[in-house]
Protein backbone atom coordinates (compact mmCIF):
# COMPACT_ATOMS: atom_id res chain seq x y z
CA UNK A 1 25.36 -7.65 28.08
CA UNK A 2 27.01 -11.02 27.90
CA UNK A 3 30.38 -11.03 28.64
CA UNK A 4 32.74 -13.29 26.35
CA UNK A 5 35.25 -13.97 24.06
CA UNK A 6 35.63 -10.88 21.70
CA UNK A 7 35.69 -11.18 18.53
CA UNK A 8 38.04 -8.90 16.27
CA UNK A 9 40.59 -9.01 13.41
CA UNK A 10 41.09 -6.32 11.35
CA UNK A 11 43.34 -8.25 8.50
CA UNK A 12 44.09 -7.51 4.81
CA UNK A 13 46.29 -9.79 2.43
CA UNK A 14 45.99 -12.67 0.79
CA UNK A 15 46.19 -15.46 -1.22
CA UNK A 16 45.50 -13.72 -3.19
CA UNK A 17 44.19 -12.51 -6.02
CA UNK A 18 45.71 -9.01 -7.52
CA UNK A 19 44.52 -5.75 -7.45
CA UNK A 20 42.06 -5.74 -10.11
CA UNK A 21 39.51 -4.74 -11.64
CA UNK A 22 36.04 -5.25 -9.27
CA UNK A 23 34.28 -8.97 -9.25
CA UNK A 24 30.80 -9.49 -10.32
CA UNK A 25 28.74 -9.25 -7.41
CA UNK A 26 31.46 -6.39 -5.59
CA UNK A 27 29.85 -2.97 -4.31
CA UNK A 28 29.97 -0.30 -7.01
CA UNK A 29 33.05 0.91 -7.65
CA UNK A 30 35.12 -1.56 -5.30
CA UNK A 31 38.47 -2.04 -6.10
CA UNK A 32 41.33 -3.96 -4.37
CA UNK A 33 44.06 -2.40 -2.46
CA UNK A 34 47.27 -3.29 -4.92
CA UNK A 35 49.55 -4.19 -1.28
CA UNK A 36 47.04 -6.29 -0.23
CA UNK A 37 44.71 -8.00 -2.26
CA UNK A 38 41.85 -10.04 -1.60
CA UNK A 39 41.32 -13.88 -0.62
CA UNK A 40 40.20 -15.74 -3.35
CA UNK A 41 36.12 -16.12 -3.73
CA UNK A 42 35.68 -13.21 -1.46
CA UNK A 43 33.18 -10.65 -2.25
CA UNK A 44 33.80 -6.55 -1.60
CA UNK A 45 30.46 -5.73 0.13
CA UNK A 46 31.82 -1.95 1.34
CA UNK A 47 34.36 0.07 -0.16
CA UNK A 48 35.51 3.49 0.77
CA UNK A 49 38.75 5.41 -0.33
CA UNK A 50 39.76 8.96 0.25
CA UNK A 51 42.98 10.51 -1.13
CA UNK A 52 43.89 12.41 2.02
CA UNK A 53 42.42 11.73 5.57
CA UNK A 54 42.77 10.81 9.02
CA UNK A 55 42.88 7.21 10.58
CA UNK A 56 42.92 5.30 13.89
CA UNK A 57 44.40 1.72 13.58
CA UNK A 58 44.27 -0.50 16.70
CA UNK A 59 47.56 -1.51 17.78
CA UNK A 60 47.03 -2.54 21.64
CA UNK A 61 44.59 -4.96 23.40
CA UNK A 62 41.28 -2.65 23.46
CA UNK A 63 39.25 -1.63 26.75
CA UNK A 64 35.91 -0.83 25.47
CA UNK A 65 34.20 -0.50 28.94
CA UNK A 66 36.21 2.36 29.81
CA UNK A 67 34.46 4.16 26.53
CA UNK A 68 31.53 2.79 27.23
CA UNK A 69 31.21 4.13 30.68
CA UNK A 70 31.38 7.69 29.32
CA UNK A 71 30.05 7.31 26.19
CA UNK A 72 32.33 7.54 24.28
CA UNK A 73 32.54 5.12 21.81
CA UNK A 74 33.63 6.88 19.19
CA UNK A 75 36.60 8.12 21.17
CA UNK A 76 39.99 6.95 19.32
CA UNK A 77 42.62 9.31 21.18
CA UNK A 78 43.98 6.29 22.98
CA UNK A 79 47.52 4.72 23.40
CA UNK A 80 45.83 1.51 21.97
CA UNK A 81 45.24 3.54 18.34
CA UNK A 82 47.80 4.61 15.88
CA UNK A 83 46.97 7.88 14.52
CA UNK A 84 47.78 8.36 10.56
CA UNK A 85 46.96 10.52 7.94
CA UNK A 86 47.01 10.39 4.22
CA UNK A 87 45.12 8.00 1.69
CA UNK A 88 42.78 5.66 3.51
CA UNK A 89 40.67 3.07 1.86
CA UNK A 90 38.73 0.32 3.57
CA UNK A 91 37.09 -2.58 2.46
CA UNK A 92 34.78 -5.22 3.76
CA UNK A 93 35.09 -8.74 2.30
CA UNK A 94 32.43 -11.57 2.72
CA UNK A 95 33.04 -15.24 2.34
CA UNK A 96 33.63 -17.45 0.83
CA UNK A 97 31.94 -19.79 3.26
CA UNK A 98 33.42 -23.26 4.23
CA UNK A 99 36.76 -21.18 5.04
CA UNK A 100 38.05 -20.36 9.00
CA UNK A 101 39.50 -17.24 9.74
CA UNK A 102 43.18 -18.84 10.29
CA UNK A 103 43.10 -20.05 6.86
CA UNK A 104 42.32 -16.72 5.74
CA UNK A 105 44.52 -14.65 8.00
CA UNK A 106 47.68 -17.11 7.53
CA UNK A 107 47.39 -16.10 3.37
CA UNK A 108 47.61 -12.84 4.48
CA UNK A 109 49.88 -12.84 6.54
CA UNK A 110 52.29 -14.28 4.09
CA UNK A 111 51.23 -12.44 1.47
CA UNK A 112 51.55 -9.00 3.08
CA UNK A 113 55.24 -10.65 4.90
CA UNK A 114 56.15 -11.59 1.20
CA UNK A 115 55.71 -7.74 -0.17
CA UNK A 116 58.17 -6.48 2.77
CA UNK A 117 55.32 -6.13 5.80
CA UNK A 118 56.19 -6.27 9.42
CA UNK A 119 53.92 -7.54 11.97
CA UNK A 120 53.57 -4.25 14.75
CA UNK A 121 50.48 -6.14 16.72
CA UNK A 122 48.47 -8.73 15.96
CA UNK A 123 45.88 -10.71 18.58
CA UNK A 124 43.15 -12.62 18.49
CA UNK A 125 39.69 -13.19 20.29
CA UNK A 126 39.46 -11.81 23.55
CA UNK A 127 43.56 -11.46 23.46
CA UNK A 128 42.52 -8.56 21.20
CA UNK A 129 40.53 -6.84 24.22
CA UNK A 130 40.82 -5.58 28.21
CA UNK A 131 38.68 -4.47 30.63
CA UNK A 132 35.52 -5.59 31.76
CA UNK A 133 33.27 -5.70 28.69
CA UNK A 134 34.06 -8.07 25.87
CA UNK A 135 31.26 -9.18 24.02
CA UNK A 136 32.09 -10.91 21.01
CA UNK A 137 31.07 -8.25 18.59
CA UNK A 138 32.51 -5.12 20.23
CA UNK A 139 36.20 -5.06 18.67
CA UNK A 140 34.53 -5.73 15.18
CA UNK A 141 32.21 -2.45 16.14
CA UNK A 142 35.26 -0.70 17.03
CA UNK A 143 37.78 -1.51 14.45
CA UNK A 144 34.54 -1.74 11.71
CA UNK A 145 32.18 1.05 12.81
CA UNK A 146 31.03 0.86 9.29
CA UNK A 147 29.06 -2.37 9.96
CA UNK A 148 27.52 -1.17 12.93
CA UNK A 149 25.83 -3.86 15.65
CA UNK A 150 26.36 -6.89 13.50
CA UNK A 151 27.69 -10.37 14.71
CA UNK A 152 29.74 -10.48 11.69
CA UNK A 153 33.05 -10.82 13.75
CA UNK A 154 31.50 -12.75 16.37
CA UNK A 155 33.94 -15.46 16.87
CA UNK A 156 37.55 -16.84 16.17
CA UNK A 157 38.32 -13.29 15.33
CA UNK A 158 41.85 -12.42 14.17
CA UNK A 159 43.93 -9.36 13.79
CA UNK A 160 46.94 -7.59 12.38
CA UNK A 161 48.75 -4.42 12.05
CA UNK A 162 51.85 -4.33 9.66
CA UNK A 163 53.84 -1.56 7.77
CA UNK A 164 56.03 -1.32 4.99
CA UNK A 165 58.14 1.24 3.90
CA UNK A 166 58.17 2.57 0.05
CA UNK A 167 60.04 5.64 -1.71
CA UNK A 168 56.34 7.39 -1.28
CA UNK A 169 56.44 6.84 2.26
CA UNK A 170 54.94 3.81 4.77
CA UNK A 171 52.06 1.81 4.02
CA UNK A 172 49.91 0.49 7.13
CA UNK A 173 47.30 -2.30 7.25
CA UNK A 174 45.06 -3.46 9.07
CA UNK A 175 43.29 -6.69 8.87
CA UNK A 176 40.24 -7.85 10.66
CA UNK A 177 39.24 -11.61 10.04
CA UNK A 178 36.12 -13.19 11.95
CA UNK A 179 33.39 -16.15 11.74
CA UNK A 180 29.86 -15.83 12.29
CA UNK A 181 28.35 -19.70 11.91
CA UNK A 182 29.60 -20.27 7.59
CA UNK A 183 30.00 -16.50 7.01
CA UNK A 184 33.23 -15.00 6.76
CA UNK A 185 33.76 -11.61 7.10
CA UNK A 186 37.36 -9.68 6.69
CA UNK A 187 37.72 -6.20 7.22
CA UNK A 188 41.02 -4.47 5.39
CA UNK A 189 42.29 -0.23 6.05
CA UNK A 190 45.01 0.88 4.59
CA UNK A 191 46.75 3.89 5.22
CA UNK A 192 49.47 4.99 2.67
CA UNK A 193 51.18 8.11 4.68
CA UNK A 194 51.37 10.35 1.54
CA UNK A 195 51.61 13.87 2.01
CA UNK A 196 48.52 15.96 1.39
CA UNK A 197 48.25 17.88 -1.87
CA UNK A 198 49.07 21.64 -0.91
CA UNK A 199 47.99 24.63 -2.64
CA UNK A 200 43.78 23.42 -2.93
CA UNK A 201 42.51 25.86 -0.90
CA UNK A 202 44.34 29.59 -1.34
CA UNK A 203 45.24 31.56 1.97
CA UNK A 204 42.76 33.96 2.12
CA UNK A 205 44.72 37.25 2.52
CA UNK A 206 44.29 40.45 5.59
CA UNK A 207 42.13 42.22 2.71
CA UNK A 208 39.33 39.19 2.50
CA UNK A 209 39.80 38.42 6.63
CA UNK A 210 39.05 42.39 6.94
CA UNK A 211 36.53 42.45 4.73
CA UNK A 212 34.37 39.60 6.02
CA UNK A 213 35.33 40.47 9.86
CA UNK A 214 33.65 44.09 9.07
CA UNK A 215 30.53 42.73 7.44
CA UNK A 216 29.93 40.00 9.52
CA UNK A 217 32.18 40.32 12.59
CA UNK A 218 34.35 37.08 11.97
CA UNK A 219 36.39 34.97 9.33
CA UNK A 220 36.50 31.36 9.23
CA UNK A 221 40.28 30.15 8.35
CA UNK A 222 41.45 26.91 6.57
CA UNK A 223 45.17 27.44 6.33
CA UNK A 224 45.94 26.70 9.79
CA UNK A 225 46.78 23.55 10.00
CA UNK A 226 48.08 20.56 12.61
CA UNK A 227 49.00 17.21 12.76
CA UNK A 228 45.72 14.37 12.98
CA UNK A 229 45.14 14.77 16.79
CA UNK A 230 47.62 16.89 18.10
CA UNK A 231 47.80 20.93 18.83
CA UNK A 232 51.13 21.43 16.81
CA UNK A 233 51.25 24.08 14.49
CA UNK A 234 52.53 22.34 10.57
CA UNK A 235 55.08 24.58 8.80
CA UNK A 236 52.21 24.99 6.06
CA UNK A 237 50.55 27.64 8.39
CA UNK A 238 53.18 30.20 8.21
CA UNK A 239 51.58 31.99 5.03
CA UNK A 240 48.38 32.06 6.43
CA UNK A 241 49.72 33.09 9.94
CA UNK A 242 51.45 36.08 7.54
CA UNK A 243 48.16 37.67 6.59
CA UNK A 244 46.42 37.39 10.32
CA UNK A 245 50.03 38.99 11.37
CA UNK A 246 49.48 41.40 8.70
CA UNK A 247 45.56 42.10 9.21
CA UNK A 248 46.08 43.14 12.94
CA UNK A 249 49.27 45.25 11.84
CA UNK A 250 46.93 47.11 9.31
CA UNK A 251 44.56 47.88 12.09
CA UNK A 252 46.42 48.87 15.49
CA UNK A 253 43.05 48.99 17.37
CA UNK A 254 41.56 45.57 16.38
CA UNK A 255 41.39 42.64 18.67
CA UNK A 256 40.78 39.23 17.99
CA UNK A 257 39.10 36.24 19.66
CA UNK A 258 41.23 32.74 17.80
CA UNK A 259 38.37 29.88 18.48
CA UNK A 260 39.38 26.55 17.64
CA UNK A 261 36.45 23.95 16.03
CA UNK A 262 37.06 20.39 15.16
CA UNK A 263 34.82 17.96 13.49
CA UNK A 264 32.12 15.41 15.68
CA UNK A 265 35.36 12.48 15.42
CA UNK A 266 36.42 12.08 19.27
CA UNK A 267 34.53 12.93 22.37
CA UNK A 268 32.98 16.35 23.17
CA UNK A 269 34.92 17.02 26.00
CA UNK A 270 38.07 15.62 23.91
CA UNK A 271 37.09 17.99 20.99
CA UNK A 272 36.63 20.85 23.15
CA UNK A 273 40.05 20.40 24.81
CA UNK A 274 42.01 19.96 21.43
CA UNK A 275 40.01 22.50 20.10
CA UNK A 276 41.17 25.23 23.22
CA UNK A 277 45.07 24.06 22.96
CA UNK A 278 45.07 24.63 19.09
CA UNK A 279 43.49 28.29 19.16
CA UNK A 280 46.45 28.62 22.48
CA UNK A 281 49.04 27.90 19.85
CA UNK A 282 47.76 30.27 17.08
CA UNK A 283 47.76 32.72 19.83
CA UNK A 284 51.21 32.31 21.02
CA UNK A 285 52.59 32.20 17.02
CA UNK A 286 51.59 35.50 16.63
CA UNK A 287 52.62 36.82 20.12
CA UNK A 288 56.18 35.10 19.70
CA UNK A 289 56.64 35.28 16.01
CA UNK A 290 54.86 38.39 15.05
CA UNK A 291 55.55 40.57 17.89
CA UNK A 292 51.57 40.96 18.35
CA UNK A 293 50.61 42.20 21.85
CA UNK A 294 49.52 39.56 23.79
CA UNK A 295 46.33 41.94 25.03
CA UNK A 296 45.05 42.00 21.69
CA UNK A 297 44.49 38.16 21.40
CA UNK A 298 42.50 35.80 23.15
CA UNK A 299 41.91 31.95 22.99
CA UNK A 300 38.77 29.83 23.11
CA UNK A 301 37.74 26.27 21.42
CA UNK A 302 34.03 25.48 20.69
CA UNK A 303 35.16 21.64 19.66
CA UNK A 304 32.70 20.11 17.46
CA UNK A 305 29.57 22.47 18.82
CA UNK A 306 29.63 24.72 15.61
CA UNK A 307 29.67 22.88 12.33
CA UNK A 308 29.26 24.69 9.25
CA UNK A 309 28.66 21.46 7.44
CA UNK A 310 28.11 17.46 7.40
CA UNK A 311 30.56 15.78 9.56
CA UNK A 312 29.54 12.48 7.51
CA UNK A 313 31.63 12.52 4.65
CA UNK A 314 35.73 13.83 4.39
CA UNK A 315 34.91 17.07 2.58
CA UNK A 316 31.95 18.20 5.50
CA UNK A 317 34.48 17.28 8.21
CA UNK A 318 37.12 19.20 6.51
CA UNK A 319 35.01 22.49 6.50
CA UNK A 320 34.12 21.64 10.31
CA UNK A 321 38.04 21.54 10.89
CA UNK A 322 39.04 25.48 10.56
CA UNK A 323 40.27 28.13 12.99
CA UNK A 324 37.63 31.31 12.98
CA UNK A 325 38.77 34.50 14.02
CA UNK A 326 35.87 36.57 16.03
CA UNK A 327 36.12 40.52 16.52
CA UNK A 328 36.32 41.70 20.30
């Protein structure tokens, strides 16, 4: 592979159109983020929002050799990514042509700066990456898997990371702007740190977890939940953490295997390691908290080996993201 200048920018701004409704020629359903905005003349070629989710913005200089060497490209558990949850929505911009990226990172800039936005990290060209590999289109691969091979951010590529804080909670965004020859392409993800909405899914209770563990010999669990890429246990497990206390309280003799699954996002050997420390936490909850004999539980993680659905869309990877409980 040739080895040069990267070329990266993840960028959003502008200035700047509003947050309107979609242009002529946008994607279907494409609609501006209202923080950010869009440069004028630019066209939304991919759009994607979902109301609660998880997200990896860059925010240090990038070594994509050292994923490439294991392959693991796809691997965001890195220092140089900021984890986030809560609404995400990305958009890719093209054009308009006869523009550079400076021009049309500066009006962001200012624009988001203007709205209350701080600067966190923000690079450009092969400032953005380290390492040994930086081919110009690598960072725009990384930061815009979406696009996948292309030499859309092939040169003068420039980036930004900035937050704001609002009464709903902060707002990060991301802004990728790059030239390829006349075409511009600017790639914008936004992350606005909401909370999830609670009570969608109800806790299944120790009747339903004993019913399906004698029919079938094991229950899969979606109240147990933890913070985007990390083993922690969230306070919004306790009622389901109840019931499993509850089920094995009902039955003295039963013993239960806690296995850990995660969707395909990260590395194998990542998701089987975050997979084992989760199902290690659930153990020792209901050891420490519920008094359950530690000889009566045991801990394993199958990672992202097991999915009980797609892992490409938000909904499929939610259903892959569950504790099961297994019979011994």
């Amino acid at each position: 592979m040739n080895r040069s200048r990267l070329s990266l920018c993840l960028s959003f701004g502008l200035l700047l159109l509003g947050a309107g409704a979609g242009f002529a020629q946008d994607v279907a359903g494409a609609k501006d983020h209202p923080l950010v905005g869009r440069y004028d003349g630019a066209t939304a070629t991919y759009y994607r929002q979902s109301d609660f989710d998880e997200a990896a913005l860059l925010q240090a200089p990038h070594d994509y050799y050292a994923l490439f060497s294991r392959n693991a490209q796809k691997d965001r558990s890195g220092d140089d990514w900021l984890k986030l949850e809560g609404r995400v929505t990305q958009i890719r911009y093209q054009g308009p042509d006869g523009r550079s990226s400076l021009e049309i990172y500066r009006n962001f800039q200012a624009a988001l700066s203007a709205k209350g936005f701080k600067t966190i990290y923000e690079c450009a060209d092969s400032k953005c990456l380290t390492g040994t590999l930086v081919d110009n289109y690598l960072l725009g691969q990384q930061v815009d898997p979406s696009n996948g091979n292309s030499g859309a951010y092939s040169d003068h590529a420039r980036y930004m990371l900035a937050k704001t804080d609002g009464d709903q909670g902060a707002t990060y965004a991301a802004i990728l702007v790059s030239e390829a020859g006349p075409q511009i392409t600017t790639f914008v993800q936004v992350v606005d740190t909401k909370g999830m909405d609670n009570g969608k899914i109800a806790v299944t209770s120790s009747d339903d977890m004993s019913a399906a563990i004698k029919a079938k010999g094991s229950v899969d669990i979606y109240g147990i939940l933890f913070d985007f890429d990390k083993d922690n246990l969230k306070a919004e497990s306790k009622e389901t953490l109840d019931q499993i206390a509850l089920l094995m309280k009902n039955d003295s003799k039963l013993k239960l295997e806690i296995v850990g699954h995660t969707d395909s996002r990260g590395t194998a050997d990542y998701n089987l390691d975050l997979s084992k420390r989760r199902a290690t936490n659930v153990v020792a909850a209901l050891v420490s908290d519920y008094k359950i004999a530690a000889d009566r539980l045991t801990a394993s993680g199958a990672g992202d080996t097991k999915p009980v659905d797609t892992n490409d869309s938000d909904e499929g990877r939610a259903k892959n993201r569950r504790v099961e409980l297994v019979a011994k």
